[in-house]
Protein backbone atom coordinates (compact mmCIF):
# COMPACT_ATOMS: atom_id res chain seq x y z
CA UNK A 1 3.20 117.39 147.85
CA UNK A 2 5.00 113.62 147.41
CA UNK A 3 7.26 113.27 149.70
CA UNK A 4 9.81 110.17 149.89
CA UNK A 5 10.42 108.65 152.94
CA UNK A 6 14.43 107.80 154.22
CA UNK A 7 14.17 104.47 153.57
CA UNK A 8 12.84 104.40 150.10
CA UNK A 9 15.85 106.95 149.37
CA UNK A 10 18.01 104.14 150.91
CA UNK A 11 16.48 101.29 148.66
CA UNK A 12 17.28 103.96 145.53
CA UNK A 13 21.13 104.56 146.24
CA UNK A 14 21.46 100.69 146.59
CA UNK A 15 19.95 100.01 143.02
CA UNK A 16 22.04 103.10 141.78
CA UNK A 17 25.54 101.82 143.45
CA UNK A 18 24.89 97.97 141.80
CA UNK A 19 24.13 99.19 138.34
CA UNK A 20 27.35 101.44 138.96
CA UNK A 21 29.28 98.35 139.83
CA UNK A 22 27.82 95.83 137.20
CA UNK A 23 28.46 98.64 134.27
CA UNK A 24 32.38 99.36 135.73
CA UNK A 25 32.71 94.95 135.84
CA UNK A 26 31.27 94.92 132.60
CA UNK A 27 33.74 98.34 130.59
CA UNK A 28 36.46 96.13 132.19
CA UNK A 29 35.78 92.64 131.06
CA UNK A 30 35.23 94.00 127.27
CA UNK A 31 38.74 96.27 127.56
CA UNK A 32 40.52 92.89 129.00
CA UNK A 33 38.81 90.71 126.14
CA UNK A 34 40.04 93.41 123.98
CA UNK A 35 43.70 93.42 125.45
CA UNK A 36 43.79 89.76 124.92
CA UNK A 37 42.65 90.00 121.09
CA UNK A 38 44.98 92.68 120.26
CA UNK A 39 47.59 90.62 122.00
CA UNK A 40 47.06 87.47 120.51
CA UNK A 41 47.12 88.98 116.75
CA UNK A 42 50.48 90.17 117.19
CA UNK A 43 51.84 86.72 118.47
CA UNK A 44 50.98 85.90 115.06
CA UNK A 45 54.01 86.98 113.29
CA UNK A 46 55.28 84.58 110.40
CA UNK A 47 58.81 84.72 108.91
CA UNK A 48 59.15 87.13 106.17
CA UNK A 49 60.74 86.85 102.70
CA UNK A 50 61.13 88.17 99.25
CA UNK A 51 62.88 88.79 96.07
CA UNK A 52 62.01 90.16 92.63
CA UNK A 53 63.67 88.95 89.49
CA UNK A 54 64.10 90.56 86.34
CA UNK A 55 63.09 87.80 84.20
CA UNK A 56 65.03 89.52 80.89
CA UNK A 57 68.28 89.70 82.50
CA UNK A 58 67.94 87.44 84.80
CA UNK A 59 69.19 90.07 87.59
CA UNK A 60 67.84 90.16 91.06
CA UNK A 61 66.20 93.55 91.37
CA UNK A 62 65.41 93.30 94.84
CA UNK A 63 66.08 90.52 97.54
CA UNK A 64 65.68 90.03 101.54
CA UNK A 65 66.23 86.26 103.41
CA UNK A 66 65.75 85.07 99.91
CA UNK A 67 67.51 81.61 100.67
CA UNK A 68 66.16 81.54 104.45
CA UNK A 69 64.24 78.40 104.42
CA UNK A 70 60.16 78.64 104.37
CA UNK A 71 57.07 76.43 104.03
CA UNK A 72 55.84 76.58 100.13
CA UNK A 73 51.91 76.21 101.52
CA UNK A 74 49.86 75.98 98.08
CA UNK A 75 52.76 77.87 96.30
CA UNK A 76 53.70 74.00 95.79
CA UNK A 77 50.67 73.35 93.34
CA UNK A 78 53.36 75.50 90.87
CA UNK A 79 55.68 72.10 90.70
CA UNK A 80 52.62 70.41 90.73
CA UNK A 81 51.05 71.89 87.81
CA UNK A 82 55.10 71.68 86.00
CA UNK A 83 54.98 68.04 85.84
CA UNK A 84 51.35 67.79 84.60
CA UNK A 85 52.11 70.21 81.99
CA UNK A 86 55.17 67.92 81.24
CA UNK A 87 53.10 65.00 80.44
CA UNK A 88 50.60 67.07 78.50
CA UNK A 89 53.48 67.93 76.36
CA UNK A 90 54.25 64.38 75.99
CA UNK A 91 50.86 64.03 74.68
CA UNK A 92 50.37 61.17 77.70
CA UNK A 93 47.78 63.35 78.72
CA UNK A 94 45.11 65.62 77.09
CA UNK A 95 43.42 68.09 78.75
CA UNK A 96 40.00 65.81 78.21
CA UNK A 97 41.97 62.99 79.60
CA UNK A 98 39.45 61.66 82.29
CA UNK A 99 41.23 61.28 86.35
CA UNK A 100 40.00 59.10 88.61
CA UNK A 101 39.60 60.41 92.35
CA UNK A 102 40.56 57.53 94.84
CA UNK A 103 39.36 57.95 98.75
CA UNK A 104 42.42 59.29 99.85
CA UNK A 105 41.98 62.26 97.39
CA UNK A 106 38.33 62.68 98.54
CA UNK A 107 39.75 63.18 102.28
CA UNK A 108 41.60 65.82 101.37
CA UNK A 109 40.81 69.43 103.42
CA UNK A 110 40.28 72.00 104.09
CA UNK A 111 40.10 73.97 100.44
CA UNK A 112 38.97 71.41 97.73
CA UNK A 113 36.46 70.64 94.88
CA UNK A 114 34.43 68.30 96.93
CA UNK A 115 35.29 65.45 95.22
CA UNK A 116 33.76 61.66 95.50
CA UNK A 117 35.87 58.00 95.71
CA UNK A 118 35.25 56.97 92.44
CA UNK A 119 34.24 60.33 90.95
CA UNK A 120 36.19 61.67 87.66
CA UNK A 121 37.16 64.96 86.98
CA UNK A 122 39.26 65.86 83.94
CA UNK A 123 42.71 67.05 83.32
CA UNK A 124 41.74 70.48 82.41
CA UNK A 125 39.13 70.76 85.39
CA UNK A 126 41.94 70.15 87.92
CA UNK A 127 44.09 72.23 86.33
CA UNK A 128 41.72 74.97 86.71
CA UNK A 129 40.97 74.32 90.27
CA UNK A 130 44.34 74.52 91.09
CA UNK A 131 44.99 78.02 90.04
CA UNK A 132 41.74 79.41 91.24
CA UNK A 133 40.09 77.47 94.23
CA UNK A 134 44.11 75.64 95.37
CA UNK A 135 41.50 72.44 95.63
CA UNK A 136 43.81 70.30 97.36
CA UNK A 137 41.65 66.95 96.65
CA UNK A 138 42.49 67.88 92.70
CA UNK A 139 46.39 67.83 93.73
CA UNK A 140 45.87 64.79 95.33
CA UNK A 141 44.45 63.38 91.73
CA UNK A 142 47.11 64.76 89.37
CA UNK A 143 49.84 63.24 91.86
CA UNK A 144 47.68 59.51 91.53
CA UNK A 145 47.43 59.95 88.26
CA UNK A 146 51.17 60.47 86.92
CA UNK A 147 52.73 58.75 89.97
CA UNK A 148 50.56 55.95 91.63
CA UNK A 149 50.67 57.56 95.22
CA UNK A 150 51.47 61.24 96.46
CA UNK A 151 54.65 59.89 98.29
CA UNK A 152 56.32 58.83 94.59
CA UNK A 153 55.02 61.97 93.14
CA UNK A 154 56.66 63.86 96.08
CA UNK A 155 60.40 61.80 95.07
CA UNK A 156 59.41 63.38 91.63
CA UNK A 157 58.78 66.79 92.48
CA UNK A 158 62.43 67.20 94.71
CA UNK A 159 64.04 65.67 91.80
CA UNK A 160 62.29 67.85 89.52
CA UNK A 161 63.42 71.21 91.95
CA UNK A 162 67.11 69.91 91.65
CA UNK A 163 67.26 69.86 87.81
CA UNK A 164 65.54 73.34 87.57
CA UNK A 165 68.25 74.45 90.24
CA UNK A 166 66.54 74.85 92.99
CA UNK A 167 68.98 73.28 95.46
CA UNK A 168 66.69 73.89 99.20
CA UNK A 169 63.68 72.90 97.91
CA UNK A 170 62.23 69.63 99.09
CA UNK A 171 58.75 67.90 98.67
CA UNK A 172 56.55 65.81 100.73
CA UNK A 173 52.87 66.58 99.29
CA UNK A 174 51.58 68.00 95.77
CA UNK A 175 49.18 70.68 97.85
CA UNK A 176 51.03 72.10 100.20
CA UNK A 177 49.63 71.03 103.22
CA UNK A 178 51.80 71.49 106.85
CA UNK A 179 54.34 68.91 106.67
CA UNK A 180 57.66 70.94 108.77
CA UNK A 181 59.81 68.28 105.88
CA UNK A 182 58.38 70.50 103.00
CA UNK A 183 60.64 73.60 102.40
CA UNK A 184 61.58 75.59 99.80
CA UNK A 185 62.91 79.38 99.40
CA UNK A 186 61.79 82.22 97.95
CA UNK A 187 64.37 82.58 95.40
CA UNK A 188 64.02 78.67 94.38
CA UNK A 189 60.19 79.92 94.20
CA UNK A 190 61.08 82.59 92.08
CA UNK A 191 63.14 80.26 89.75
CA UNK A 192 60.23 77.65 89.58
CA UNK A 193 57.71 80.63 88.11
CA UNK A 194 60.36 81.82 86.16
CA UNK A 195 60.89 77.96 84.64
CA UNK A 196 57.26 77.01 84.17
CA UNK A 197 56.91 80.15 81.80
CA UNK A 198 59.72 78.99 79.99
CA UNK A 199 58.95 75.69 79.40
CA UNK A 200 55.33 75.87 79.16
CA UNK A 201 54.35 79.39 77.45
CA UNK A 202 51.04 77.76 76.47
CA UNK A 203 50.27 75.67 79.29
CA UNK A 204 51.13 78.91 81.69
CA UNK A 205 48.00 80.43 80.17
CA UNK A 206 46.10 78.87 82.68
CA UNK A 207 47.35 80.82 85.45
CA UNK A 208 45.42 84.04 84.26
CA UNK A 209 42.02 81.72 84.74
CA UNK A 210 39.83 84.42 86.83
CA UNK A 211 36.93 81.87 87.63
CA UNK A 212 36.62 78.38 87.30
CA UNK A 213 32.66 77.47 87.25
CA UNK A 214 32.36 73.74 88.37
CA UNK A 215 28.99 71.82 88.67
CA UNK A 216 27.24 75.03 88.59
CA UNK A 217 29.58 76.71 91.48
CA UNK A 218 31.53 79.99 90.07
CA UNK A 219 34.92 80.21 91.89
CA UNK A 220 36.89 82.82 91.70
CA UNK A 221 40.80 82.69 91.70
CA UNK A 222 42.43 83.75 94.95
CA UNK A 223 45.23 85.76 93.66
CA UNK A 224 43.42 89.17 93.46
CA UNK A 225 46.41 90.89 91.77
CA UNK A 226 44.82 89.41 88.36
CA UNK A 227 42.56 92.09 86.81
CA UNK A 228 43.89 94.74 89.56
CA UNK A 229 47.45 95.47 88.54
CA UNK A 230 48.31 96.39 84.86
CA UNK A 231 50.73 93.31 83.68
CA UNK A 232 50.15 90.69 85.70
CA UNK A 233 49.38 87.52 84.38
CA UNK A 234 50.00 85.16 87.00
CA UNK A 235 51.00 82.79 89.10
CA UNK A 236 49.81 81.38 92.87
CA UNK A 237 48.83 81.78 96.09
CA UNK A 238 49.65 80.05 99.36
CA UNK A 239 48.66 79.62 103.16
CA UNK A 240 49.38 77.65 105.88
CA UNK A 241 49.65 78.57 109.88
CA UNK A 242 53.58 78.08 109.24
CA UNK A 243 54.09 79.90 105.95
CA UNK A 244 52.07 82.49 106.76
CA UNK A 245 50.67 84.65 103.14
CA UNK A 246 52.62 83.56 100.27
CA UNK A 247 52.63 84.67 96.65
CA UNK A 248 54.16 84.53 93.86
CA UNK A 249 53.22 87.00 90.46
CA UNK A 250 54.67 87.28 86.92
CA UNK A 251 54.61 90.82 85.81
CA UNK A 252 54.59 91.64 82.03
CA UNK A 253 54.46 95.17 81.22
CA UNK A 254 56.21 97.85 78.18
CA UNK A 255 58.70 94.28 77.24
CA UNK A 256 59.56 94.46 80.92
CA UNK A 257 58.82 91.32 82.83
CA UNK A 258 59.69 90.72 86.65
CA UNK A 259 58.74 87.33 88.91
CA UNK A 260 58.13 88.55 92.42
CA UNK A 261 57.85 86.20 95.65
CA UNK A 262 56.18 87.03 99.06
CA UNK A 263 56.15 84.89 102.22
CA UNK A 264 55.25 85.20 105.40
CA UNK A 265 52.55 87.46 105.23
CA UNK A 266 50.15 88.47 108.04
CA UNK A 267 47.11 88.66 105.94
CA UNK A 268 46.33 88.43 102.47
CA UNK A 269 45.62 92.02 102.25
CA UNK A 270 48.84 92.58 104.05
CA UNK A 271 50.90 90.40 101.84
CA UNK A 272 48.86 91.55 98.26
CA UNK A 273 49.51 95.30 99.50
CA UNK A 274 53.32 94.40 99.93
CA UNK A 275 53.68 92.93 96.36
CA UNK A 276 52.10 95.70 94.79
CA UNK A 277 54.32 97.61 96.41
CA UNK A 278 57.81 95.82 94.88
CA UNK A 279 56.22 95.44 91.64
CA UNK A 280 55.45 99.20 91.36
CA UNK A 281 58.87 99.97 92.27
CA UNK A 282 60.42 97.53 90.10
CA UNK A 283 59.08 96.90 87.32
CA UNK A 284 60.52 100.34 85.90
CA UNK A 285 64.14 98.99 86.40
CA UNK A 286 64.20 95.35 84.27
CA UNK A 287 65.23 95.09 81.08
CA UNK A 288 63.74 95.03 78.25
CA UNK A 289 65.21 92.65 76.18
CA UNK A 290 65.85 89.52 77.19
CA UNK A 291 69.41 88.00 77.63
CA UNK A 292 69.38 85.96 79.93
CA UNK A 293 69.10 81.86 79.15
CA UNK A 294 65.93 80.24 79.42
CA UNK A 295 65.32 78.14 82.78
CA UNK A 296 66.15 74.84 81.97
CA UNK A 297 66.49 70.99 83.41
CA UNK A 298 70.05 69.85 84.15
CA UNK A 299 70.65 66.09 84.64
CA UNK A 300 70.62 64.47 88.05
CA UNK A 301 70.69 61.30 89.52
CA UNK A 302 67.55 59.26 90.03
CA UNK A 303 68.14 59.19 93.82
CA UNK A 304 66.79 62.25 95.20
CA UNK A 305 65.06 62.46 98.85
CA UNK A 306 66.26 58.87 100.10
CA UNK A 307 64.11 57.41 96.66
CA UNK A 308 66.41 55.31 94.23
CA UNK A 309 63.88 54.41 91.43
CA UNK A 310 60.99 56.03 89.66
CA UNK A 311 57.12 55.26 89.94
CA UNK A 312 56.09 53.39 86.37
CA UNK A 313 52.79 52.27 86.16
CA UNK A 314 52.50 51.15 90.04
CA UNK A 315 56.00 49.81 89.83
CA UNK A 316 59.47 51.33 90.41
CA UNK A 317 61.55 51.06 87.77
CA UNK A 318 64.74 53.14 86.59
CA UNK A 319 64.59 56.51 85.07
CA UNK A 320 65.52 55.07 81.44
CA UNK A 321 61.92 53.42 81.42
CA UNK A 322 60.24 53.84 78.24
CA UNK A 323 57.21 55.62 76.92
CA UNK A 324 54.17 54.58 76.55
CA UNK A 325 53.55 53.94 72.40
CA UNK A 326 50.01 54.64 72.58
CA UNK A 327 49.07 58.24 74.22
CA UNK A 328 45.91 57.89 76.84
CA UNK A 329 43.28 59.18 74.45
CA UNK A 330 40.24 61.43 75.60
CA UNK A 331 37.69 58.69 76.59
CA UNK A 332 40.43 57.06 78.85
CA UNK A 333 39.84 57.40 82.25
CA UNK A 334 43.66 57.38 84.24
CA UNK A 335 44.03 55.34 87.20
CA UNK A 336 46.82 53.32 89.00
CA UNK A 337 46.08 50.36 86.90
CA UNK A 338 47.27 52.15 83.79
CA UNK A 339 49.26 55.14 84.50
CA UNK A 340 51.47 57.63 82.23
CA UNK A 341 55.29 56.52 83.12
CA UNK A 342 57.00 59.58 85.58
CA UNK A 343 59.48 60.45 83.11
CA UNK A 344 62.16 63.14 84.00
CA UNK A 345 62.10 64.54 80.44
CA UNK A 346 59.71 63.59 78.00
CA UNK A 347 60.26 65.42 75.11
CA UNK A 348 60.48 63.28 72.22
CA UNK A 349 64.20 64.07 70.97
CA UNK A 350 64.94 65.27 67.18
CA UNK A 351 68.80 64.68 65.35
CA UNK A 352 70.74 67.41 66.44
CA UNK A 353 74.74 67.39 65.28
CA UNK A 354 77.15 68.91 67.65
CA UNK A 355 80.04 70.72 66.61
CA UNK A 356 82.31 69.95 69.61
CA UNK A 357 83.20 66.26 69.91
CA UNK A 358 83.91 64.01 72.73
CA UNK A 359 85.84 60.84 71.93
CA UNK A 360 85.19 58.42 73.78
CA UNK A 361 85.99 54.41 73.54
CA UNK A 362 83.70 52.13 71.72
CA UNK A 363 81.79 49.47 74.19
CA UNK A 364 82.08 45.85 73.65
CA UNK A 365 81.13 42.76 75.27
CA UNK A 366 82.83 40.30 77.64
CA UNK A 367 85.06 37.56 76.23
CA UNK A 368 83.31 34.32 76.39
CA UNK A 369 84.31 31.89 76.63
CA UNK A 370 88.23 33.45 78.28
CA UNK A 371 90.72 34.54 76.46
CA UNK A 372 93.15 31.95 76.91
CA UNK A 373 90.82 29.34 74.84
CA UNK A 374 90.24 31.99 72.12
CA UNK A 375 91.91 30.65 69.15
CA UNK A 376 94.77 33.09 67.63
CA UNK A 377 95.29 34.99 64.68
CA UNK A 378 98.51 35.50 62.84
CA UNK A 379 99.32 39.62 61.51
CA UNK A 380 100.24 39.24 58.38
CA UNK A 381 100.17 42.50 55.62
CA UNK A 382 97.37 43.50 54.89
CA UNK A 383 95.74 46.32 52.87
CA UNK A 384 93.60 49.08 54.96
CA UNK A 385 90.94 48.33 53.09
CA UNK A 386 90.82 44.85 54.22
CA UNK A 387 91.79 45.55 57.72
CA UNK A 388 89.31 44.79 60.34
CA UNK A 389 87.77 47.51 62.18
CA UNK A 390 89.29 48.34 65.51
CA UNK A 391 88.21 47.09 69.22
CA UNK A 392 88.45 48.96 71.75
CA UNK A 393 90.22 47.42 74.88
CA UNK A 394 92.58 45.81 73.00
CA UNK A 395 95.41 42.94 74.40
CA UNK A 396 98.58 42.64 72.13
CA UNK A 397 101.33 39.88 72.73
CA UNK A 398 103.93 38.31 70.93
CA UNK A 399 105.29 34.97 71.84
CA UNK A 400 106.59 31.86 69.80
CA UNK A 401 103.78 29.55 68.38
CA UNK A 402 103.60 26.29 66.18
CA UNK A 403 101.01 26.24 62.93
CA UNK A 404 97.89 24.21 64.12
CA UNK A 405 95.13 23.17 61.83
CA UNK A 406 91.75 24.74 62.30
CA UNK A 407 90.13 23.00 65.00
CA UNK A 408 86.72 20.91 63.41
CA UNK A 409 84.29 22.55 65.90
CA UNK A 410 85.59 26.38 65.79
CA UNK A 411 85.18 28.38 68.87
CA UNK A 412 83.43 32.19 69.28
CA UNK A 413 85.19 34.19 67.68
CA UNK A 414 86.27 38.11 68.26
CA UNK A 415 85.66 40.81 66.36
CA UNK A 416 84.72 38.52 64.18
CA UNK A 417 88.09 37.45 62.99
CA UNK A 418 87.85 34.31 60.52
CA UNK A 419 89.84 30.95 61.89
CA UNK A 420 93.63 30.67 60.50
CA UNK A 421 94.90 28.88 58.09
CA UNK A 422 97.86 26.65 58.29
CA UNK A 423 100.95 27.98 57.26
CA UNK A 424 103.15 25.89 55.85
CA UNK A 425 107.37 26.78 57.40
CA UNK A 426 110.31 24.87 57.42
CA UNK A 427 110.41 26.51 60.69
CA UNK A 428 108.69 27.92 63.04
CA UNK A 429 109.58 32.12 63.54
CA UNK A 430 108.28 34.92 66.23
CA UNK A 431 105.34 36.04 64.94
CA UNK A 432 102.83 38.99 66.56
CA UNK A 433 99.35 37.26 67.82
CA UNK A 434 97.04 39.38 68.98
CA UNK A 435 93.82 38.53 70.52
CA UNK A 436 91.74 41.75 68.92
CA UNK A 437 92.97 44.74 66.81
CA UNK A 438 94.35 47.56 68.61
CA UNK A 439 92.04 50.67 68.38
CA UNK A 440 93.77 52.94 66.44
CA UNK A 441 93.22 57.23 66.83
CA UNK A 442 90.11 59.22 65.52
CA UNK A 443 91.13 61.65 63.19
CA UNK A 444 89.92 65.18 64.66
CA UNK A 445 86.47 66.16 63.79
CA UNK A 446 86.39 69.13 60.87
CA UNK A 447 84.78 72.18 61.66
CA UNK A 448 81.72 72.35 59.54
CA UNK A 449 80.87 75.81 58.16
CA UNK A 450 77.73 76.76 57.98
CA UNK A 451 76.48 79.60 55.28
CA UNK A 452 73.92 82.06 55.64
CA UNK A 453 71.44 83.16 57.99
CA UNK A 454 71.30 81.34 61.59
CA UNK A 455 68.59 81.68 64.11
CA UNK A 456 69.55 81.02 68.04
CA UNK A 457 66.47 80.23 70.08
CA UNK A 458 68.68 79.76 73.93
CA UNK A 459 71.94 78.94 75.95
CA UNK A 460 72.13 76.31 78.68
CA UNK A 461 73.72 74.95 81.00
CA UNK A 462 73.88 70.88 79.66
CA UNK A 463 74.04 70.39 75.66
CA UNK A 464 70.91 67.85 76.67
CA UNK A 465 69.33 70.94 77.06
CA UNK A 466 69.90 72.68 74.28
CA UNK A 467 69.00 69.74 72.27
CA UNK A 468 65.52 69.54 73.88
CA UNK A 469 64.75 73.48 72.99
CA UNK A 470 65.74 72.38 69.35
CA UNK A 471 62.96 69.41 69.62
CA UNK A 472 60.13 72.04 71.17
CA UNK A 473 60.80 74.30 68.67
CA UNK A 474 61.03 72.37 65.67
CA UNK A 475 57.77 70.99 66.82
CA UNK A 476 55.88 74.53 66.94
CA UNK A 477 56.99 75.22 64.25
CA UNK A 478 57.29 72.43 61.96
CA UNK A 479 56.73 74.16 57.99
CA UNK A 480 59.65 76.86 59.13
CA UNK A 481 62.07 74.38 60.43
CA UNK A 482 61.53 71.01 59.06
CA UNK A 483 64.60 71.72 56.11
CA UNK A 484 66.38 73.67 59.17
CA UNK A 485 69.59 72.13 59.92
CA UNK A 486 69.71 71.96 63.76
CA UNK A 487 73.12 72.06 66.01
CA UNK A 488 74.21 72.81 69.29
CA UNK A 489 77.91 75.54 69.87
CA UNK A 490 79.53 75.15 72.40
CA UNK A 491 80.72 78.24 73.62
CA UNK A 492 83.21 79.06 77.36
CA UNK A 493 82.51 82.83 78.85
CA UNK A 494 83.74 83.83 82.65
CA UNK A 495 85.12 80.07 82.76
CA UNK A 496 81.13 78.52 82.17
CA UNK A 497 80.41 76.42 79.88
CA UNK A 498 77.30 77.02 77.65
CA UNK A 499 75.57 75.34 75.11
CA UNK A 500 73.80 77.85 71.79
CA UNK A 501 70.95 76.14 70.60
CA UNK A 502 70.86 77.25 67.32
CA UNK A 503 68.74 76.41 63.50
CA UNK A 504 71.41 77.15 60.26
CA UNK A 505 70.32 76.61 56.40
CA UNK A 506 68.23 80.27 56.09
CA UNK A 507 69.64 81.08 52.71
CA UNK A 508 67.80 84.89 52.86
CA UNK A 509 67.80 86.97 55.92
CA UNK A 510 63.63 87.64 55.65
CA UNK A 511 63.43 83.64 55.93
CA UNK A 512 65.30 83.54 59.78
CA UNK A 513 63.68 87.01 60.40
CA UNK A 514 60.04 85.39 59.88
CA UNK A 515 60.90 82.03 62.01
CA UNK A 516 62.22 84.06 64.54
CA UNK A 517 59.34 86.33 64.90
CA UNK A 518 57.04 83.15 64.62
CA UNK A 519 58.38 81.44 67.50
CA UNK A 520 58.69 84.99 69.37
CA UNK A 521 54.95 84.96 69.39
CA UNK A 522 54.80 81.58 71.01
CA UNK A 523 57.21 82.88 73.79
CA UNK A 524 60.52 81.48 72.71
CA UNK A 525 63.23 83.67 73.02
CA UNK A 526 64.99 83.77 69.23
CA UNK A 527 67.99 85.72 67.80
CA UNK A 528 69.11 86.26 63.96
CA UNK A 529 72.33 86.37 63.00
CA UNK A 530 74.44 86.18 60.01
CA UNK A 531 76.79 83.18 59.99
């Protein structure tokens, strides 16, 4: 029989009692490392917000710290994408319009293409890597390419917010990157994806792009709603530290259609789970006709974010700077030494008549040389139809003057009033000089009736406004509207001003029922009516 001696039983119970103590050390390092993990991912705990728009009516549905102010993160590749698609429009750029990438694009991080100094990628190709991979070395190339540098592209995109409406939101970058200066809200967020549908029906296309396959790599877009939820066709994602998950989605279903915005999500699952949620729950209760007026710009001044002139070609010039005659063609490749002017508006404008008129008084130039060395003219009667025409700023006198012959050298003349002739007087009487005719009253515009059928494709804010819709839509559909006559109504409701946008000269209703329902399928919104 084995027997153990005492001191190999000690030698045992000292193994035993260390194991003991290494395993207890051990279960209470992990549960302290766990502690601190569980601890540290509730610190993280961005500011929430969110609001869901009924894009028919134009009626919030659903709204919390909608105007508290956030960080956009990559939800500002939206603006980004707005003033590309404004140039493509233009016809400055084509989607095979070759970009160059500089080294400062190249730098960009942390989510990009990859992109080389030097390298070219086209229009179309960043376009698509913005709405599936956010490559911010692609945002970085747009901005370049319509601006000269991201700072002047940044002046353009504030400006750009404040004549959509979107009165918090302020731009530093075209990606999003941290920068605590770039700010927006969600409801200003919410207004930008409602706009850039709007404006851009065809261009907004690209924001259903699943994958984008570039040299060979497939990437797939990061808003996961696509494909997942029934309706939705758009728009962007975002993330930074600050902003937390953002998103914003366009959701288009049974002639319903809602924009939702979420920011400040924990996660992305956290933040896709929450959209679902208000789109579920929403999109039962929007409209299903639209009424409300389509997004559009209103004028501001140039000066927006401390900026007072535009980027043109390099250079800063005014906003007023003119197009370029000759679009960049396909083979071009766009870079700072020939660049696509940053034009506030470029759509090419189209003769609109206005039925309300504004008088106002006719410009002229400065007397030169002054007035006292003009010569004088002497009223005598006259028939209106030899009358001169008036000038505006007008200076009347009367005073006492002798006949003097035509001087041999005759001064500028005003107005272009011939010199006076000598009249020959016994004596010399008061007559009335005057130094230019005084402007004399516009008779009232008449109100000019229009017959038939009339198609109304929106209502804005500005008549400039409703003037560009009339361009856009007489270009998209150029063999139903090229006889139409075009004109803007102004019309006051609830003490607002708005401005119909509206085609006359449809002689049988089936002619304005088939332009309507042609420009319906291109996403303009279009009403027939009988005038």
């Amino acid at each position: 029989m084995l027997r153990i001696s005492g001191s190999s039983r000690g030698f045992h119970k000292v193994i035993v009692g260390c194991l003991t103590a290494a395993m207890a050390v051990a279960l209470t390092l992990e549960d302290a490392d766990a502690r601190k993990r569980k601890k540290k991912r509730k610190a993280y705990n961005p500011p929430y917000a969110a609001i869901v728009v009924d894009a028919n009516s134009g009626s919030v549905l659903h709204s919390r710290k909608a105007d508290a102010k956030r960080h956009p993160a990559s939800l500002t590749k939206i603006m980004t994408l707005y003033l590309l698609f404004e140039q493509m429009e233009a016809g400055n750029i084509k989607p095979s319009t070759k970009l160059k990438v500089s080294a400062r694009a190249a730098k960009q991080s942390p989510t990009k293409l990859g992109l080389k100094k030097g390298q070219t990628i086209t229009a179309e190709q960043a376009i698509r890597a913005l709405v599936t991979k956010s490559a911010n070395d692609a945002a970085v190339v747009v901005a370049e390419a319509i601006a000269g540098t991201e700072s002047e592209f940044a002046v353009l995109m504030t400006r750009k917010a404040r004549a959509l409406g979107m009165s918090k939101t302020v731009y530093k970058n075209a990606s999003g990157l941290p920068n605590r200066k770039q700010i927006t809200t969600a409801r200003d967020q919410a207004r930008l994806g409602r706009a850039i549908q709007d404006r851009f029906p065809k261009q907004y296309r690209y924001f259903a792009t699943r994958t984008f396959k570039y040299r060979g790599k497939r990437m797939r877009n990061h808003n996961r709603l696509l494909g997942s939820v029934k309706g939705v066709d758009g728009i962007k994602t975002g993330y930074i530290r600050a902003s937390g998950f953002n998103l914003t989605t366009s959701m288009k279903r049974n002639k319903r259609h809602i924009v939702a915005v979420v920011m400040g999500g924990k996660s992305s699952g956290a933040r896709n789970a929450r959209m679902r949620s208000l789109l579920k729950k929403y999109i039962s209760k929007a409209a299903v006709r639209r009424t409300a007026p389509l997004i559009a710009e209103k004028p501001v001044p140039v000066q927006v974010a401390s900026a007072a002139a535009m980027p043109y070609m390099g250079r800063p010039v005014t906003a007023a700077a003119p197009m370029p005659a000759k679009p960049i063609g396909s083979s071009t490749t766009l870079t700072s030494a020939r660049r696509t002017p940053a034009t506030v508006d470029p759509i090419k404008p189209i003769a609109v008549k206005t039925i309300k008129v504004k008088l106002n008084g006719v410009k002229t130039a400065s007397w030169t040389p002054p007035l006292a060395h003009l010569p004088v003219v002497t009223v005598t009667q006259r028939s209106a139809a030899s009358s001169p025409p008036p000038v505006a700023n007008a200076v009347v006198t009367a005073r006492t003057v002798k006949p003097a012959a035509p001087p041999a050298r005759p001064t500028q003349m005003v107005a272009s009033v011939a010199p006076p002739a000598p009249v020959a007087a016994p004596a010399p009487k008061p007559v009335l000089i005057q130094t230019a005719m005084a402007p004399t009253p516009e008779p009232a515009p008449r109100k000019v009736v229009r017959k038939g059928w009339v198609i109304q494709v929106g209502a804005f804010d500005a008549e400039r406004q409703a003037r560009d819709r009339l361009s856009v839509a007489q270009s998209k559909a150029k063999h139903l509207l090229a006889d139409a006559d075009a004109f803007t109504e102004t019309v006051v409701k609830n003490n607002r001003t708005f401005y119909r946008a509206r085609f006359a000269g449809f002689v049988a209703k089936k002619e304005a029922i088939a332009a309507c329902k042609y420009l319906k399928r291109r996403d303009f919104a279009c009403l027939t009516l009988k005038n």
